[in-house]
Protein backbone atom coordinates (compact mmCIF):
# COMPACT_ATOMS: atom_id res chain seq x y z
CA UNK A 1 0.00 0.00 0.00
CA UNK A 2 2.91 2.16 0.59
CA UNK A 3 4.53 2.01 -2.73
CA UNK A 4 0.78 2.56 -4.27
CA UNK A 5 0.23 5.76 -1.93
CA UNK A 6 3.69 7.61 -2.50
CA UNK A 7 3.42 6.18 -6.43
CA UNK A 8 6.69 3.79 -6.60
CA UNK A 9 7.50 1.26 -9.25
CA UNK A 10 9.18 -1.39 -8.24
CA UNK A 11 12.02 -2.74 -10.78
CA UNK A 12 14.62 -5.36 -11.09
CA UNK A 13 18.26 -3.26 -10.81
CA UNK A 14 20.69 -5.54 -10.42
CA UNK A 15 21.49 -9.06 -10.79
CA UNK A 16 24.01 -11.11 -8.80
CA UNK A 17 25.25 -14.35 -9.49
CA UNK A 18 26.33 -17.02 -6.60
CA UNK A 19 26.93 -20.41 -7.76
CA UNK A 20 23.68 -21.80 -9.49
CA UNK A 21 21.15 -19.08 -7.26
CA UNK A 22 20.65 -16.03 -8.87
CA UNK A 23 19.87 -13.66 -6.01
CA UNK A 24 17.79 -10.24 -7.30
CA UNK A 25 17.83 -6.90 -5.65
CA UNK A 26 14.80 -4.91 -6.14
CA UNK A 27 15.35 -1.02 -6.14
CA UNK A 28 12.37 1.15 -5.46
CA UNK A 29 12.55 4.04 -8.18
CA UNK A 30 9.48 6.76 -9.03
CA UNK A 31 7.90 6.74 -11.98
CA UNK A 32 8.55 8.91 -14.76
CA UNK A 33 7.17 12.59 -14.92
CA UNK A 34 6.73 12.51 -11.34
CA UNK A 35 7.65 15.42 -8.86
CA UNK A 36 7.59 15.97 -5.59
CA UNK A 37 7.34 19.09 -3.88
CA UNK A 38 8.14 19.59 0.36
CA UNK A 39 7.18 23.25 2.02
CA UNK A 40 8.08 23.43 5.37
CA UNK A 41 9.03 27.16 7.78
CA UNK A 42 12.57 26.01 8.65
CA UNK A 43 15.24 25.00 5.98
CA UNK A 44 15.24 21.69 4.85
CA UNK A 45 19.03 19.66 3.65
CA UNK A 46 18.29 18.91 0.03
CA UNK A 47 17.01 15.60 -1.55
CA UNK A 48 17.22 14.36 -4.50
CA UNK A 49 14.17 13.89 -6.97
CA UNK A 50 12.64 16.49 -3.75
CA UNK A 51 11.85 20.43 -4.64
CA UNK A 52 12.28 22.25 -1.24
CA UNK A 53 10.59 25.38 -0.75
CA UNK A 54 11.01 27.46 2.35
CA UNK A 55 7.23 29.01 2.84
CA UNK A 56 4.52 29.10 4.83
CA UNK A 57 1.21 26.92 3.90
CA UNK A 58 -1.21 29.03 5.65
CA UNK A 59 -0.29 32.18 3.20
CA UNK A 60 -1.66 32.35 -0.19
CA UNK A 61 1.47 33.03 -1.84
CA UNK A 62 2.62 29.15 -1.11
CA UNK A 63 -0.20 28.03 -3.76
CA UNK A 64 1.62 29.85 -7.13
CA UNK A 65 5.31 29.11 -5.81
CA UNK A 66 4.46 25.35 -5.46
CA UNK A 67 2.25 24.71 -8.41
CA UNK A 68 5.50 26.65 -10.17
CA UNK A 69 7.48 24.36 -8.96
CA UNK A 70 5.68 21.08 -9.54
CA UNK A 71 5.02 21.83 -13.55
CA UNK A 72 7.10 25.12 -14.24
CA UNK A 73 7.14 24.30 -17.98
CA UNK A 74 3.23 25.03 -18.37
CA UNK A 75 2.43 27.10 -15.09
CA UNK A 76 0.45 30.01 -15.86
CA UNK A 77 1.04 32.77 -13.05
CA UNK A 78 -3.44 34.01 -14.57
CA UNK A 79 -4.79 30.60 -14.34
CA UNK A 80 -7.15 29.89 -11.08
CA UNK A 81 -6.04 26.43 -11.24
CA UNK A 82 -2.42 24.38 -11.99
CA UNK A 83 -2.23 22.43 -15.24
CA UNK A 84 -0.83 19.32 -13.04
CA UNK A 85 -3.31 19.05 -10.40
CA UNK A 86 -1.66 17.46 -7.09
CA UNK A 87 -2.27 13.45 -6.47
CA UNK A 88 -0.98 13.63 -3.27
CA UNK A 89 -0.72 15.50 -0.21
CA UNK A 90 1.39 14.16 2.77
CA UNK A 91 1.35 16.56 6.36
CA UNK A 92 3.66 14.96 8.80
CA UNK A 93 3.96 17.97 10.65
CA UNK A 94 3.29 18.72 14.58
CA UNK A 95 3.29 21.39 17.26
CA UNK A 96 6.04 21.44 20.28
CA UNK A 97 3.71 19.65 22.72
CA UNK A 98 3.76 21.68 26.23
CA UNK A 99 2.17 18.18 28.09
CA UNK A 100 -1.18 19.74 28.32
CA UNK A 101 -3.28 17.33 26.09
CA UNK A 102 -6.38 19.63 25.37
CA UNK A 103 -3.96 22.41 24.20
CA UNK A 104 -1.97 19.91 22.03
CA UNK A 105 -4.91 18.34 20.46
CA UNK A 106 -5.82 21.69 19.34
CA UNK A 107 -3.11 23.33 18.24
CA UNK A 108 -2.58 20.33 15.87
CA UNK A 109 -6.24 20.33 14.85
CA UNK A 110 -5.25 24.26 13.53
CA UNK A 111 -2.16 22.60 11.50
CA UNK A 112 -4.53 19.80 9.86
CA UNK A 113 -6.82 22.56 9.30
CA UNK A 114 -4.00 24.50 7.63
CA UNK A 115 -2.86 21.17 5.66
CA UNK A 116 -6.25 20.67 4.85
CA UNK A 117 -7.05 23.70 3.02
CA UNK A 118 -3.53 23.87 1.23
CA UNK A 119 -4.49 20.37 -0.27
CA UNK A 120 -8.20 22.04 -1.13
CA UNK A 121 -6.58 24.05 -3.33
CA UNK A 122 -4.20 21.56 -5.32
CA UNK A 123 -5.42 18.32 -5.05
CA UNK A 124 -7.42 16.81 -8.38
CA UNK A 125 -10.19 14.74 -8.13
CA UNK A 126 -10.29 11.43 -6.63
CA UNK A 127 -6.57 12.59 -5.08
CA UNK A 128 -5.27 11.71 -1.35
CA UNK A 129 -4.70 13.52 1.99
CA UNK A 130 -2.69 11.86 4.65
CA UNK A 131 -1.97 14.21 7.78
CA UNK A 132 -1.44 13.46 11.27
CA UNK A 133 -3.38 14.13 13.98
CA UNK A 134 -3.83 13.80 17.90
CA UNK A 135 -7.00 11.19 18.82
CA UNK A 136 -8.69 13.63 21.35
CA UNK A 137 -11.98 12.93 22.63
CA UNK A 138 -13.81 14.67 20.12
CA UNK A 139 -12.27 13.21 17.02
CA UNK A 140 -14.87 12.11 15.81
CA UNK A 141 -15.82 15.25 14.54
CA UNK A 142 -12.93 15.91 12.54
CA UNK A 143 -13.61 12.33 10.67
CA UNK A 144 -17.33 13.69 9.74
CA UNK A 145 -15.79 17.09 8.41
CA UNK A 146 -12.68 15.07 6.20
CA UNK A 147 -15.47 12.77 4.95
CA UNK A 148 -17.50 16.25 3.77
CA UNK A 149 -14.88 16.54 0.48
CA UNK A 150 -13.37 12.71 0.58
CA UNK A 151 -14.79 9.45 -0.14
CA UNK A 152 -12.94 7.57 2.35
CA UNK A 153 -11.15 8.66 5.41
CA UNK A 154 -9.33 5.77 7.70
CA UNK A 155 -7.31 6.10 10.91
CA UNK A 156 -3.56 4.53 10.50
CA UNK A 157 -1.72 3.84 13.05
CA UNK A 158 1.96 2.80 12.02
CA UNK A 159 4.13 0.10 13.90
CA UNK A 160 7.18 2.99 14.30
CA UNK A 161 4.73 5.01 16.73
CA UNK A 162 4.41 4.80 20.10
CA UNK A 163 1.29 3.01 21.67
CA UNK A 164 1.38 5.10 24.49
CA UNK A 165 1.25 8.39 22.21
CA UNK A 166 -2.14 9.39 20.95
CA UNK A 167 -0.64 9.91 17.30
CA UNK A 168 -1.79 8.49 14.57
CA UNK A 169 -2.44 9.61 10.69
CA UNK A 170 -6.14 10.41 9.20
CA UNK A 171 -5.76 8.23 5.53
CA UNK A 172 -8.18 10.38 3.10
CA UNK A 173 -9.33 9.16 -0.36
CA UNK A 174 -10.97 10.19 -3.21
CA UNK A 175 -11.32 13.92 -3.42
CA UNK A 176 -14.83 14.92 -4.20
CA UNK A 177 -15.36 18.41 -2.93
CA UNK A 178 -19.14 19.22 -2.89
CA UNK A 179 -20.88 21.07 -5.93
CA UNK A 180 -19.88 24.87 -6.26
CA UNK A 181 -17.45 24.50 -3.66
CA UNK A 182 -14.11 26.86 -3.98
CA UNK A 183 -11.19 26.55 -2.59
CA UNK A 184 -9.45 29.53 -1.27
CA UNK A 185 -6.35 30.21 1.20
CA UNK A 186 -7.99 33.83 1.11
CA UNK A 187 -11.15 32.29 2.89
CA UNK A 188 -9.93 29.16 4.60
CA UNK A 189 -12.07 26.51 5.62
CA UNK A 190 -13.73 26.33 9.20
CA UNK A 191 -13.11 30.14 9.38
CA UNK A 192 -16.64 31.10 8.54
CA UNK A 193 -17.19 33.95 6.09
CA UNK A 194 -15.02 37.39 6.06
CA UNK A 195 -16.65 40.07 8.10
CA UNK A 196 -18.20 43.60 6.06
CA UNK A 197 -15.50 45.98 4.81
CA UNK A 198 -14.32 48.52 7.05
CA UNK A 199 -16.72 51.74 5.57
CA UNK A 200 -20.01 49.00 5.77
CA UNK A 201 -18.72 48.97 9.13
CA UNK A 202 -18.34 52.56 10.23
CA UNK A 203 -21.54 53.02 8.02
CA UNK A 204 -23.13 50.55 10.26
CA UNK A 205 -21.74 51.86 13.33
CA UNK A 206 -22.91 55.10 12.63
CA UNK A 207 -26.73 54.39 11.46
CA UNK A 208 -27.00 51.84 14.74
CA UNK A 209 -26.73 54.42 17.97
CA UNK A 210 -26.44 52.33 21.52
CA UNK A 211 -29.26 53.49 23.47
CA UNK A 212 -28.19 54.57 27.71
CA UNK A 213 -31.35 54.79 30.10
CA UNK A 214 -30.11 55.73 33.97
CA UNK A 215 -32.49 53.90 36.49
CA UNK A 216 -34.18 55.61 39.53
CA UNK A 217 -31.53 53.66 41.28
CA UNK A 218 -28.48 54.86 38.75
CA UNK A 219 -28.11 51.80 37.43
CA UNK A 220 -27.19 52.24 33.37
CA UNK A 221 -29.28 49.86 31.32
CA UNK A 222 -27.17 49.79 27.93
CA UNK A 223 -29.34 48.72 24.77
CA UNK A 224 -27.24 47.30 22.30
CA UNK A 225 -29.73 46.84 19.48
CA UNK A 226 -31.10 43.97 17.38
CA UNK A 227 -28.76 41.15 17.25
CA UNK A 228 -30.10 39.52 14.49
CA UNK A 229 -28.38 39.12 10.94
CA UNK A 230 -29.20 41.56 8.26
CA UNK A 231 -30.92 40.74 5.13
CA UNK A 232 -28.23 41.78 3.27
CA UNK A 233 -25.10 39.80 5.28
CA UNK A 234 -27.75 36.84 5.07
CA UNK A 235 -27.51 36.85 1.13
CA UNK A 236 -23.84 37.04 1.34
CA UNK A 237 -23.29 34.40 3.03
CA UNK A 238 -22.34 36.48 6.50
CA UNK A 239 -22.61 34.26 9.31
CA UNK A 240 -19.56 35.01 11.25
CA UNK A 241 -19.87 37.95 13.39
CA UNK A 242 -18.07 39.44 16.65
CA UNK A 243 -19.74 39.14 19.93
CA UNK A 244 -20.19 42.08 21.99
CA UNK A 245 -18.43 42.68 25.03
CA UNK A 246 -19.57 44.43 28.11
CA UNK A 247 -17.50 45.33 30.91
CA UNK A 248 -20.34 45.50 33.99
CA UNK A 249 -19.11 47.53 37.09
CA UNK A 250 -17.19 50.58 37.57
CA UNK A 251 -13.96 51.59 39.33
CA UNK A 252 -15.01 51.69 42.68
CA UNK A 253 -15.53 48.10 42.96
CA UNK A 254 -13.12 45.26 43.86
CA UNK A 255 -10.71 43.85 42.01
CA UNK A 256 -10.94 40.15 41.66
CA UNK A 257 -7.19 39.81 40.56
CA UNK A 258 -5.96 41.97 43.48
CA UNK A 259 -5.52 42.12 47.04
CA UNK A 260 -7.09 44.25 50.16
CA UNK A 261 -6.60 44.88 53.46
CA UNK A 262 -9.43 43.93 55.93
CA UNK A 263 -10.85 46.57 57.94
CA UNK A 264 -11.23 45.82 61.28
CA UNK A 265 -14.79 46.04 62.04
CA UNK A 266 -15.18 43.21 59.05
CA UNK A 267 -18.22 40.74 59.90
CA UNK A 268 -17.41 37.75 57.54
CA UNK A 269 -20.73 35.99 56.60
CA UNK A 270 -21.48 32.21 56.40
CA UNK A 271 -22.58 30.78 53.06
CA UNK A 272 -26.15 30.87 52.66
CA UNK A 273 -25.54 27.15 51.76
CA UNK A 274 -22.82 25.52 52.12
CA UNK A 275 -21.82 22.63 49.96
CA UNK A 276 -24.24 19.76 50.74
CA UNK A 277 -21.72 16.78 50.23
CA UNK A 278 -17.95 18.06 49.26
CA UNK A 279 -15.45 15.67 48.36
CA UNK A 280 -13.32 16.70 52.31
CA UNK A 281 -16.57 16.05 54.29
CA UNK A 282 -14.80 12.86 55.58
CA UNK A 283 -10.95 14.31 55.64
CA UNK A 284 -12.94 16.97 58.06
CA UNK A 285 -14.90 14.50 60.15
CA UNK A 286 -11.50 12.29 61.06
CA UNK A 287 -9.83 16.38 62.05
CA UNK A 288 -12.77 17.03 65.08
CA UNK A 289 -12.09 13.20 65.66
CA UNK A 290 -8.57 14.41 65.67
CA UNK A 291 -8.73 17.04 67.89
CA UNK A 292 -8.75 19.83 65.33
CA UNK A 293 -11.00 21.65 63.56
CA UNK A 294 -11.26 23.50 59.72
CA UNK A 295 -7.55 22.55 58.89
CA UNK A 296 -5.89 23.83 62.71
CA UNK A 297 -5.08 20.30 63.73
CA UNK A 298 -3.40 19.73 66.84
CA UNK A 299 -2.82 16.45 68.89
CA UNK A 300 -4.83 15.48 72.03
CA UNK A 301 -1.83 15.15 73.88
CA UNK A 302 -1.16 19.31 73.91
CA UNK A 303 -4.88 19.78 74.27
CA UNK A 304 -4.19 18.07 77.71
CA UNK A 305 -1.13 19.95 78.71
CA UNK A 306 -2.96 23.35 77.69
């Protein structure tokens, strides 16, 4: 499956003779007219039969330089598309994992999603995707999205990688993106729509006033409009959008993130209910058994003495 994947032929290269046994070594060689093409940030040693290319997938630029490089006898620099569509598309790359498994998972799911819409943009139908990714406990969701613009997606885990390590590599097949669909590094996918220009905006902002009403108490009730889409975002497709945010309080109040002094004449004031069953009820029972009390243990022996 290997050699049919990466597109090797295998062929008889040399023959060796040993008595009456004719022993043949087989030498794995690509086919002809084939290139391949490797983009990574950092530099890369050369390879042979390998284009590097030092670039960044996320940026649309990456899209011209590589389909330059992969056919740069018949690359047009006007065409939307490359004369040599791409058969394959191989992402073996992977964040510096910091040991926190929810952050990992998702920084990697951004670099698949990166991969992902790179390969969008070159692959030809029926073509592959084979990336690697973290099996978090909602990867089951990325499978139903991959199987959106593939035929086939399988989970491969190779012999080489750690059992322990939740790595493994998402095997797509058959590239059928959906009917009208466009691929774009300009709107990647999963990053909704682009939001209005800057002068809808300021028109926007400007026609839409916040309304202020001070309460008999002088409390501020803010009214910050209609929050539903317009009409004319809805027929462009607009459905990502900015939440509001409201910072409630003023100045005068306490800072969460910061420290006070007590006054003295503070009255502290039991919960209104406390927790019904915490997970220290019992450490707190076996402290009165103790002789102690809220954490302030002390042994029965100097409870005597005192």
């Amino acid at each position: 499956m290997r050699d049919q994947v990466l597109g090797l032929d295998k062929k008889v290269a040399t023959t060796e003779k040993k008595g009456d046994v004719e022993v043949k070594a087989e030498e794995s060689k690509p086919r002809e007219g084939v290139r391949i093409v490797a983009i990574d940030l950092q530099p890369m040693s050369p390879l042979e039969g390998v284009t590097t290319m030092r670039a960044d997938i996320t940026h649309p630029s990456t899209i011209p330089l590589m389909l330059k490089a992969l056919d740069p006898d018949t690359y047009d620099p006007n065409a939307t598309t490359g004369s040599s569509p791409v058969d394959l598309v191989i992402s073996d790359g992977a964040p510096d994992v910091t040991g926190l498994h929810d952050l990992d998972i998702y920084v990697q799911s951004q670099l698949l999603w990166a991969a992902l819409n790179l390969a969008l943009c070159v692959l030809k139908p029926g073509g592959k995707f084979v990336a690697k990714i973290f099996r978090g406990k909602d990867v089951d969701l990325l499978f139903a999205q991959l199987k959106i613009v593939f035929e086939r997606v399988r989970v491969a885990k190779p012999r080489s990688s750690r059992a322990s390590s939740i790595e493994a590599f998402v095997v797509c097949e058959g590239f059928c993106p959906p009917k009208g669909f466009t691929a774009s590094l300009d709107k990647p996918l999963g990053a909704g729509t682009q939001l209005p220009s800057p002068e809808k905006s300021e028109t926007t902002k400007l026609e839409k006033k916040i309304l202020r009403h001070v309460r008999d108490d002088g409390a501020i009730e803010i009214d910050l409009g209609d929050e539903s889409d317009d009409e004319e975002d809805i027929e462009e497709g607009g459905q990502r959008w900015i939440a509001p945010f409201l910072a409630c309080g003023d100045l005068s109040a306490y800072d969460s993130d910061a420290t006070y002094h007590l006054p003295k004449d503070r009255v502290s004031l039991d919960p209104v209910q406390p927790p019904t069953a915490p997970p220290y009820k019992r450490a707190l029972e076996m402290r009165k058994l103790a002789g102690g009390a809220y954490g302030k243990t002390k042994g029965r022996a100097e409870q005597t003495v005192s």
